[in-house]
PDB file of N, CA and C in Angstrom:
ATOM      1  N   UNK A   1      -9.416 105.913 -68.292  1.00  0.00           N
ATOM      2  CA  UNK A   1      -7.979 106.190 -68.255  1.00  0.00           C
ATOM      3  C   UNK A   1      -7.243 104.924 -67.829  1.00  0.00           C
ATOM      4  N   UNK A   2      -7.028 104.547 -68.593  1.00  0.00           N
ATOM      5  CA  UNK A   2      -5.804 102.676 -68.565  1.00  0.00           C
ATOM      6  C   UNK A   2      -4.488 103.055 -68.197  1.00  0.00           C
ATOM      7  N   UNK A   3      -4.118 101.779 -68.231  1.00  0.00           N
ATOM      8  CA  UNK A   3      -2.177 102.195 -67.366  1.00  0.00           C
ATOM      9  C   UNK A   3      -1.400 102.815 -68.896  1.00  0.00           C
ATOM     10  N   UNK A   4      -0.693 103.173 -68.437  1.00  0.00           N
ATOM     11  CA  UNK A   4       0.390 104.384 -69.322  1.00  0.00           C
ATOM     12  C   UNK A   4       1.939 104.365 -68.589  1.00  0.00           C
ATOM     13  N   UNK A   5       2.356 104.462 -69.783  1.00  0.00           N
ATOM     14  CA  UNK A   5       4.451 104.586 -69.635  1.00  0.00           C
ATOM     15  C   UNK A   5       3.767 105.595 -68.464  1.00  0.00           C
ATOM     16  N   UNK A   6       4.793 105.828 -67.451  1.00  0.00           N
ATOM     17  CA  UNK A   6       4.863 106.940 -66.587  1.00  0.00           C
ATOM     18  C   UNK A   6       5.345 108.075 -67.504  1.00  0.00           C
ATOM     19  N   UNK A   7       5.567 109.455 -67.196  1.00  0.00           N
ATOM     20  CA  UNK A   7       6.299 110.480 -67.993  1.00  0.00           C
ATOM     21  C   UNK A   7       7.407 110.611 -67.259  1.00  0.00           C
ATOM     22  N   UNK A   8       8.684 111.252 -67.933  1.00  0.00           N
ATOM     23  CA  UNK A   8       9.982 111.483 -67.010  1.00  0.00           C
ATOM     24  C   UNK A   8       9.792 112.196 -65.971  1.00  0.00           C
ATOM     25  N   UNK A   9       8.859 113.173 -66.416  1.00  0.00           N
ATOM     26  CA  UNK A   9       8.323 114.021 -64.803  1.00  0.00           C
ATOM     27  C   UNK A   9       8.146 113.363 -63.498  1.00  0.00           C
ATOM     28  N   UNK A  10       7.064 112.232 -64.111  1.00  0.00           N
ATOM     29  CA  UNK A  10       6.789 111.808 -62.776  1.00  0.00           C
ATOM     30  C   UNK A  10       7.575 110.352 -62.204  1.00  0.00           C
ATOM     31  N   UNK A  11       8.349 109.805 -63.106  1.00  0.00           N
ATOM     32  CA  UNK A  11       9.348 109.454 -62.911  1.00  0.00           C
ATOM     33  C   UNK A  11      10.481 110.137 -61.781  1.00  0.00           C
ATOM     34  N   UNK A  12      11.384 111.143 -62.125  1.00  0.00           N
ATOM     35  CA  UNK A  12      12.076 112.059 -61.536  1.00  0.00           C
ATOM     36  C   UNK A  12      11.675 112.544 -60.311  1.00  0.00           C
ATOM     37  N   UNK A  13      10.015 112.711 -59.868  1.00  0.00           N
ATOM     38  CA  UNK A  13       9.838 113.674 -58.727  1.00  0.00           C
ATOM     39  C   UNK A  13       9.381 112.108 -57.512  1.00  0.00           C
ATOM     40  N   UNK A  14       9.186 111.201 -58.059  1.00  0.00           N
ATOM     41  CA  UNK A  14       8.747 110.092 -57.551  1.00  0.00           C
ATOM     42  C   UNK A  14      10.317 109.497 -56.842  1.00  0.00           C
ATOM     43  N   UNK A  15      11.492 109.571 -57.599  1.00  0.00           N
ATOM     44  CA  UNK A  15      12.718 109.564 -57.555  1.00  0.00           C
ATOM     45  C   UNK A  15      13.278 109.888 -56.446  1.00  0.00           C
ATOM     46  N   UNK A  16      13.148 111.468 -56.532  1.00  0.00           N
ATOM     47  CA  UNK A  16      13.535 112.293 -55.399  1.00  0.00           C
ATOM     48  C   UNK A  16      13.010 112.462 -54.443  1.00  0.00           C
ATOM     49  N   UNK A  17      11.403 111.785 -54.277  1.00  0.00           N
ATOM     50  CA  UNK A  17      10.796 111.222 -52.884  1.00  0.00           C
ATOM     51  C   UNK A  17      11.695 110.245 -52.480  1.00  0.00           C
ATOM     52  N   UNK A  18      11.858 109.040 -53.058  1.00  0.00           N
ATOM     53  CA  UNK A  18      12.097 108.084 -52.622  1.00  0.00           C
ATOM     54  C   UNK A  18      13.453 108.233 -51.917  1.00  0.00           C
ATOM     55  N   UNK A  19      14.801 109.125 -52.660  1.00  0.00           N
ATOM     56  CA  UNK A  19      15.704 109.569 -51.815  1.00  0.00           C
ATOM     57  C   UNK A  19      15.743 110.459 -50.785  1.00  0.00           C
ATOM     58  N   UNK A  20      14.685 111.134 -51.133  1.00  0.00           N
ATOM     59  CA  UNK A  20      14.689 112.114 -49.573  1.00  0.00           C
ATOM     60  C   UNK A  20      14.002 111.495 -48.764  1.00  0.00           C
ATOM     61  N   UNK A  21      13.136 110.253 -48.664  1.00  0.00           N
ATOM     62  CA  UNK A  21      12.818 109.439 -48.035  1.00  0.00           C
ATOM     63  C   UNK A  21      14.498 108.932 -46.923  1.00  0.00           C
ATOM     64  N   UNK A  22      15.181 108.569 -47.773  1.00  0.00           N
ATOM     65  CA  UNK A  22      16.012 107.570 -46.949  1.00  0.00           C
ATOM     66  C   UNK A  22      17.488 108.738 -46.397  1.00  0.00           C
ATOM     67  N   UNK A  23      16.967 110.158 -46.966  1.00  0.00           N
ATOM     68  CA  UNK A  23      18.154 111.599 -46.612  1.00  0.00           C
ATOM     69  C   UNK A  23      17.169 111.744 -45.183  1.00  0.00           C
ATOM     70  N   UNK A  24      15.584 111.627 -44.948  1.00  0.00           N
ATOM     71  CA  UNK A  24      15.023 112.341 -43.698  1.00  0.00           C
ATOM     72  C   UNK A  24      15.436 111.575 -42.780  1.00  0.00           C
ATOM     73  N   UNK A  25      15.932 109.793 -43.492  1.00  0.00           N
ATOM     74  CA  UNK A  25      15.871 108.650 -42.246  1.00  0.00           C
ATOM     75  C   UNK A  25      16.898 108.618 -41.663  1.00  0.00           C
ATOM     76  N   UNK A  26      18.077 109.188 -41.973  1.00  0.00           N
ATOM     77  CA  UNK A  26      19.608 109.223 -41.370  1.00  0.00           C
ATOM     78  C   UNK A  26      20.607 108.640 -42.569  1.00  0.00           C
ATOM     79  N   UNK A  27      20.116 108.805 -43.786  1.00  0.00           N
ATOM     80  CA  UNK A  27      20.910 107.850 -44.477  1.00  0.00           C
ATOM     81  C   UNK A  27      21.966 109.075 -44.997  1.00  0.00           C
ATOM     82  N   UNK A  28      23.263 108.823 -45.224  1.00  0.00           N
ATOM     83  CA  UNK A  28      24.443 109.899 -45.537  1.00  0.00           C
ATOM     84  C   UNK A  28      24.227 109.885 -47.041  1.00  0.00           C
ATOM     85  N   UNK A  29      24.248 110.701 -47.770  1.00  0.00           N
ATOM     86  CA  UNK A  29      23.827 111.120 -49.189  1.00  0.00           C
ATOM     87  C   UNK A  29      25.026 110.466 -49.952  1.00  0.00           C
ATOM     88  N   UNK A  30      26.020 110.608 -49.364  1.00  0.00           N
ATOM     89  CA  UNK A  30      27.834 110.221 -50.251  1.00  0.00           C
ATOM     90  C   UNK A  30      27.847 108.330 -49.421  1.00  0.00           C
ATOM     91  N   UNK A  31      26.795 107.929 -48.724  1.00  0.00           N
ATOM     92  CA  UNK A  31      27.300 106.585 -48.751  1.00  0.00           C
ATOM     93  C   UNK A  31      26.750 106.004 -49.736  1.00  0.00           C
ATOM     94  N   UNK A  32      28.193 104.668 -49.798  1.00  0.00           N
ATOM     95  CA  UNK A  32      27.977 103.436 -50.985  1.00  0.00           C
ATOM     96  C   UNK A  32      26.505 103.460 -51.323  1.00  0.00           C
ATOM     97  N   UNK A  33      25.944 103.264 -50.521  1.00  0.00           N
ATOM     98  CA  UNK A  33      24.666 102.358 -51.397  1.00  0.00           C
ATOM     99  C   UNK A  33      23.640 103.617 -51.420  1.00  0.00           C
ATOM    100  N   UNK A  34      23.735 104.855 -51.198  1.00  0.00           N
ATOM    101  CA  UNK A  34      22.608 105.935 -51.502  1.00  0.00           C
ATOM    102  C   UNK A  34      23.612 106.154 -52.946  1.00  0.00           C
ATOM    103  N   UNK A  35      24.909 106.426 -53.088  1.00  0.00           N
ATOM    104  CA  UNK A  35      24.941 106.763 -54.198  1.00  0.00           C
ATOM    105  C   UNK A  35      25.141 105.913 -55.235  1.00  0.00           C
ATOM    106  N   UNK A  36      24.907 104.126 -55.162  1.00  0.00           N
ATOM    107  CA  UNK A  36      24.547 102.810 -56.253  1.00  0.00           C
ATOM    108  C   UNK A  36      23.002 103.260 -56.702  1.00  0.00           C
ATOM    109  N   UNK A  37      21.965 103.597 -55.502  1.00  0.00           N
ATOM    110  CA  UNK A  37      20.796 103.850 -55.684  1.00  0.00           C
ATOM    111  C   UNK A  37      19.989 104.653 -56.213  1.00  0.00           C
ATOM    112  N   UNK A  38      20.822 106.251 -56.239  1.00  0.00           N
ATOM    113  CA  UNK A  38      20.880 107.496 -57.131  1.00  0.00           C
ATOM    114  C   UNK A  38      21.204 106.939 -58.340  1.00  0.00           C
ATOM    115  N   UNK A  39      22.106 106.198 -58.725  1.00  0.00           N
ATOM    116  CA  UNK A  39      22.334 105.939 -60.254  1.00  0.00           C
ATOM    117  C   UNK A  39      21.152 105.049 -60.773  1.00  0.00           C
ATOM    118  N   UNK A  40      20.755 104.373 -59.814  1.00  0.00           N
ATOM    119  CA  UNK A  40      19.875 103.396 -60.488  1.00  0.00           C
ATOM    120  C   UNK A  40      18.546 104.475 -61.020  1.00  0.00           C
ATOM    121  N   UNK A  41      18.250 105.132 -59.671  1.00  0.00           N
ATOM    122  CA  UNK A  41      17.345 105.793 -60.313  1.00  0.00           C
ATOM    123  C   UNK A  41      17.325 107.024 -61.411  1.00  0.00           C
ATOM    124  N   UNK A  42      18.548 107.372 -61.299  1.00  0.00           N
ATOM    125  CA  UNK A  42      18.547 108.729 -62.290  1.00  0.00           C
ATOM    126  C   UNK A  42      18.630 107.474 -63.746  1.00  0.00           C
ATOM    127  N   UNK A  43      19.295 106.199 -64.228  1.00  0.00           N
ATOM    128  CA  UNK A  43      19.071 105.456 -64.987  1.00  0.00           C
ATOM    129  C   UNK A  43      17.607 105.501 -65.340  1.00  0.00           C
ATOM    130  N   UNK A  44      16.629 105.130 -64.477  1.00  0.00           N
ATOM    131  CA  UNK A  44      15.230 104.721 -64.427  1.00  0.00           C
ATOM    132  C   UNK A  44      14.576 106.006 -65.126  1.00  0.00           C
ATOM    133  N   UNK A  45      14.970 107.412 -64.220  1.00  0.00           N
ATOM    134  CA  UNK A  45      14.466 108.479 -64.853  1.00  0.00           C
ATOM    135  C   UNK A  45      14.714 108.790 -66.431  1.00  0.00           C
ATOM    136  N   UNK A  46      16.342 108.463 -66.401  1.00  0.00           N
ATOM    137  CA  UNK A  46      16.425 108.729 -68.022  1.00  0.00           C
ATOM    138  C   UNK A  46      15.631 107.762 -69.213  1.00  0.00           C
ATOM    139  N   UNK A  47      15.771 106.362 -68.849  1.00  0.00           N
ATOM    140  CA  UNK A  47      15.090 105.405 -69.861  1.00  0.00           C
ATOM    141  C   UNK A  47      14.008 105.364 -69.373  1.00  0.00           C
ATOM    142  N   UNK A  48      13.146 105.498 -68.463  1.00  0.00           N
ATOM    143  CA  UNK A  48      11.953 104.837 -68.149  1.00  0.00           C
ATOM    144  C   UNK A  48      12.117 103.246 -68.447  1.00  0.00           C
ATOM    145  N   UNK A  49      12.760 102.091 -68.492  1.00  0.00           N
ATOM    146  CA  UNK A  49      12.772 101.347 -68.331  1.00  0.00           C
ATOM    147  C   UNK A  49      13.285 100.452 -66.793  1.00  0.00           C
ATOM    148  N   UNK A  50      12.118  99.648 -66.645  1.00  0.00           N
ATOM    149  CA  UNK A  50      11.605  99.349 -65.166  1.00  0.00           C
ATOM    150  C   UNK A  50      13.013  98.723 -64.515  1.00  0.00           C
ATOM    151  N   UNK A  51      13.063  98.539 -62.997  1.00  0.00           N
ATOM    152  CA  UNK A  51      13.954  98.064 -62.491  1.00  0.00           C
ATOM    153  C   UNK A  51      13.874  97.677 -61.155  1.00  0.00           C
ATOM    154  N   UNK A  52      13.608  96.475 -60.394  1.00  0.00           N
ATOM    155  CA  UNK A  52      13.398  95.925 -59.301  1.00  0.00           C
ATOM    156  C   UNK A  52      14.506  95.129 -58.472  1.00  0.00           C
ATOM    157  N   UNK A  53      15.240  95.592 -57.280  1.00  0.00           N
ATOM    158  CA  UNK A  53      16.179  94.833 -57.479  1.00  0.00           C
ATOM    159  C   UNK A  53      16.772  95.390 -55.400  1.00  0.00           C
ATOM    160  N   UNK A  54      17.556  95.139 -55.709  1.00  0.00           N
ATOM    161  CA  UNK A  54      18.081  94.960 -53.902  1.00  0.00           C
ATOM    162  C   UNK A  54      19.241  95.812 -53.950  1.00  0.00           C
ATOM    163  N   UNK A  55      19.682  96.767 -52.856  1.00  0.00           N
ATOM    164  CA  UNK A  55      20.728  97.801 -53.221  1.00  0.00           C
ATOM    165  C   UNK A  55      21.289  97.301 -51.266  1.00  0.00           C
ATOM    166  N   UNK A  56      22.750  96.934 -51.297  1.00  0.00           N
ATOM    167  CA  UNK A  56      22.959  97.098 -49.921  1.00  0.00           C
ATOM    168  C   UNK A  56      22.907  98.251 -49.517  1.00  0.00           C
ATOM    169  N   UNK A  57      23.105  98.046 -48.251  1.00  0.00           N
ATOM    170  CA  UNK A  57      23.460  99.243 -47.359  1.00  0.00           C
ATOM    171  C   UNK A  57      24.287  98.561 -46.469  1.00  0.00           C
ATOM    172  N   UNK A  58      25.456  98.378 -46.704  1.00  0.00           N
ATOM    173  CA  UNK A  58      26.282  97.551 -45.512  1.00  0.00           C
ATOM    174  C   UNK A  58      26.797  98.259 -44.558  1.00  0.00           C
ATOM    175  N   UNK A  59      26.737  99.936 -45.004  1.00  0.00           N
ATOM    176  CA  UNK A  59      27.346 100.497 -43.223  1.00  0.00           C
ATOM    177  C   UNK A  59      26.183 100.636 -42.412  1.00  0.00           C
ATOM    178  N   UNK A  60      24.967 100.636 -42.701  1.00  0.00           N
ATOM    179  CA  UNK A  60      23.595 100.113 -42.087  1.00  0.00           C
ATOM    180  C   UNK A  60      22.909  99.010 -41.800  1.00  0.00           C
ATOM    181  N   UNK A  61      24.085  98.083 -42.240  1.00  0.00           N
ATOM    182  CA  UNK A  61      23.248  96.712 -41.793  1.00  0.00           C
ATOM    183  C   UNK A  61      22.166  96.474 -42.485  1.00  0.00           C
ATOM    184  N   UNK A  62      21.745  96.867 -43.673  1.00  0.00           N
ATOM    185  CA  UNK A  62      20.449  97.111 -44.327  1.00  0.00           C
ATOM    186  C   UNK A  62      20.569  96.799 -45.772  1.00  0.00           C
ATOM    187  N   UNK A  63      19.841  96.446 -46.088  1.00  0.00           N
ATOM    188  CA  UNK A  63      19.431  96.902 -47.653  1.00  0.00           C
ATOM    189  C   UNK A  63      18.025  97.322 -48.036  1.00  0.00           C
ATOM    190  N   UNK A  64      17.915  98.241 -49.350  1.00  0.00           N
ATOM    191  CA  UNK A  64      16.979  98.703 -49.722  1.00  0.00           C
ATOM    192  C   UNK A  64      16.168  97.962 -50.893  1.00  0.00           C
ATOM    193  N   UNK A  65      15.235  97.522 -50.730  1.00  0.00           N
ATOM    194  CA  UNK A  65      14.396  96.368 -51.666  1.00  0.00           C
ATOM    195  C   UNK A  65      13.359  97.625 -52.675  1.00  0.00           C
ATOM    196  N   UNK A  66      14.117  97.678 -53.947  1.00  0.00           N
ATOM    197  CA  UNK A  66      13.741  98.915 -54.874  1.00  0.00           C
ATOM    198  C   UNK A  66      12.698  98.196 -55.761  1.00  0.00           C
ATOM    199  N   UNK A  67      11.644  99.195 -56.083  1.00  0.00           N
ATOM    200  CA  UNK A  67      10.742  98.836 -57.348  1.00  0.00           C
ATOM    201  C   UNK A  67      10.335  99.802 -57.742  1.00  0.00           C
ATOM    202  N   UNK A  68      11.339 100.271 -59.304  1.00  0.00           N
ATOM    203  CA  UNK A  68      10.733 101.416 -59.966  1.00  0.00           C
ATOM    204  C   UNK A  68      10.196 100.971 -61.421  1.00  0.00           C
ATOM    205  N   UNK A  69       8.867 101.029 -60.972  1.00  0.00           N
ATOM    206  CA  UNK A  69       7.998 100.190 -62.514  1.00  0.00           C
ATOM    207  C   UNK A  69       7.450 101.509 -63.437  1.00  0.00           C
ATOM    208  N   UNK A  70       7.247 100.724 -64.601  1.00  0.00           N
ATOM    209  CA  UNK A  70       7.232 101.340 -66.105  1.00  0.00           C
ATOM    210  C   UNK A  70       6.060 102.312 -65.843  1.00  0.00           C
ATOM    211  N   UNK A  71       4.594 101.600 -65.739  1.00  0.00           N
ATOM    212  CA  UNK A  71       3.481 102.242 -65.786  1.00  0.00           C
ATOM    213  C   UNK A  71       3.012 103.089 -64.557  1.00  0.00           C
ATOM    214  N   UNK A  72       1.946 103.911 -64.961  1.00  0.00           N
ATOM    215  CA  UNK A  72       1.893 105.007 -63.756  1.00  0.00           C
ATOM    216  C   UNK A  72       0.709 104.297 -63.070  1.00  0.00           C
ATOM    217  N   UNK A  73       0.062 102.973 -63.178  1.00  0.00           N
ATOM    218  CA  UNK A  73      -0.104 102.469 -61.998  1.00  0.00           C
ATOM    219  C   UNK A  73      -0.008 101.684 -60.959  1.00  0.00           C
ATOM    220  N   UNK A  74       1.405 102.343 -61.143  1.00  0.00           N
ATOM    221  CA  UNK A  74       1.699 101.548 -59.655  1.00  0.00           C
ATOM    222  C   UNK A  74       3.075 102.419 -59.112  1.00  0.00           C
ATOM    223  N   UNK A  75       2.930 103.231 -57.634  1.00  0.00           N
ATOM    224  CA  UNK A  75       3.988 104.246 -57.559  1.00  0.00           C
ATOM    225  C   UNK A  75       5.866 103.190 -57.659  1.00  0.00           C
ATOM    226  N   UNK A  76       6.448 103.850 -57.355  1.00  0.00           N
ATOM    227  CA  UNK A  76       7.821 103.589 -57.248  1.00  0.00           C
ATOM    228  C   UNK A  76       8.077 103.394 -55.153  1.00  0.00           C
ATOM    229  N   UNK A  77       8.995 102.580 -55.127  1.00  0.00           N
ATOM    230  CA  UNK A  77       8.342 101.769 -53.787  1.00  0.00           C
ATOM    231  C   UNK A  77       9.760 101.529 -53.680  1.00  0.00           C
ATOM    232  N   UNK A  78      10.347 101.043 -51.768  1.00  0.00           N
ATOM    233  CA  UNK A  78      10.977 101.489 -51.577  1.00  0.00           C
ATOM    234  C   UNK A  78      11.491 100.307 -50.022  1.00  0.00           C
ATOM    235  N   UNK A  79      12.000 100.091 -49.383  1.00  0.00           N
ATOM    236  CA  UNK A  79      11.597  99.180 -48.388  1.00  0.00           C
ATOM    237  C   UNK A  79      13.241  98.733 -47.789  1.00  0.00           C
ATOM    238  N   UNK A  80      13.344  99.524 -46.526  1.00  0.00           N
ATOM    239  CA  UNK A  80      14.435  99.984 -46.148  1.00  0.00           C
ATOM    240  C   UNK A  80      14.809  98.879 -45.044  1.00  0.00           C
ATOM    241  N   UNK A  81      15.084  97.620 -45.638  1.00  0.00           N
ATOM    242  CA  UNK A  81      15.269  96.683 -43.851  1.00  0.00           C
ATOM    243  C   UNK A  81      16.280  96.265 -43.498  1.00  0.00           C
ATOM    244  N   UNK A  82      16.664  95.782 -42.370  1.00  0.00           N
ATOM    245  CA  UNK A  82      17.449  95.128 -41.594  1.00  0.00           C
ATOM    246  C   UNK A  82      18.037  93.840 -42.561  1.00  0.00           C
ATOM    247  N   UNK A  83      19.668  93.838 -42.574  1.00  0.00           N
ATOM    248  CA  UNK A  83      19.894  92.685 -43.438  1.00  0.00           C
ATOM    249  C   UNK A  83      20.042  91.588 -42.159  1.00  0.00           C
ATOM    250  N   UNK A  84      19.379  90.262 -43.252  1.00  0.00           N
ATOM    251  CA  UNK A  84      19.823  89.385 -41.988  1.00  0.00           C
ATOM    252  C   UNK A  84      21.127  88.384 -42.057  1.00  0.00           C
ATOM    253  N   UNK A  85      21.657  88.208 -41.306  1.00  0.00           N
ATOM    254  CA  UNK A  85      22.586  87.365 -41.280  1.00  0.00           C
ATOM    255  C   UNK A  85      22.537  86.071 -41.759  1.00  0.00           C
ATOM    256  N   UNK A  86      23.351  85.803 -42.449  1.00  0.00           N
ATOM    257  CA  UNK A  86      22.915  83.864 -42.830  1.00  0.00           C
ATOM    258  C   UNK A  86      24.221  83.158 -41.484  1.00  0.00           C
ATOM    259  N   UNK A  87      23.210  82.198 -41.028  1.00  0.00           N
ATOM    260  CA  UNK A  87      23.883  81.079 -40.246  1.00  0.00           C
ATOM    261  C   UNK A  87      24.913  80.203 -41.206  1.00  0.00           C
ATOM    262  N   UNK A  88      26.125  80.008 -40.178  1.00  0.00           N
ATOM    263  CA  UNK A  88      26.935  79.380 -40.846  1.00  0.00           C
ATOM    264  C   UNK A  88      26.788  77.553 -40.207  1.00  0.00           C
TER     265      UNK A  88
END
C-alpha cells in the first residue's frame, strides 16, 4: 500500500481535529486568525490541493505554522507558537 491523494473524508475529519485542537486550547472560534484558518482548511478539504503556510494569531501573540499535505502519508500538522518579536 504506497502513498495516495488523501480522500475528502479524511481530509475533512483531520480538519476538524486540527480546529478543535486550537477550540480545546482557548482559541475563540470568531477570532481573525481561527476564522483565516477555517477557510484555508475547508479550501484544502474542498480541492485536496496541499497548503503549508503561517496563519497569525495576533490577539494571541501567536501564530499557527499549518501543513495540510496532499498524500495520506503524512497527517495534517499544526504548531501553535509564540510570535517573536523582531528587534529594532
Amino acid at each position: 500500500m504506497g502513498k495516495r491523494d488523501k480522500t475528502k473524508e479524511e481530509r475533512l475529519k483531520e480538519g476538524v481535529s486540527l480546529l478543535m485542537q486550537l477550540k480545546n486550547g482557548g482559541v475563540r472560534g470568531n477570532s481573525l486568525g481561527f476564522l483565516v484558518l477555517k477557510q484555508k482548511i475547508s479550501d484544502w478539504v474542498d480541492n485536496g490541493e496541499p497548503w503549508d503556510g503561517t496563519v497569525p494569531f495576533d490577539e494571541y501573540g501567536r501564530e499557527a505554522i499549518v501543513s495540510l499535505p496532499k498524500y495520506n502519508n503524512k497527517a495534517a500538522g499544526l504548531n501553535f507558537k509564540v510570535r517573536t518579536i523582531p528587534e529594532e
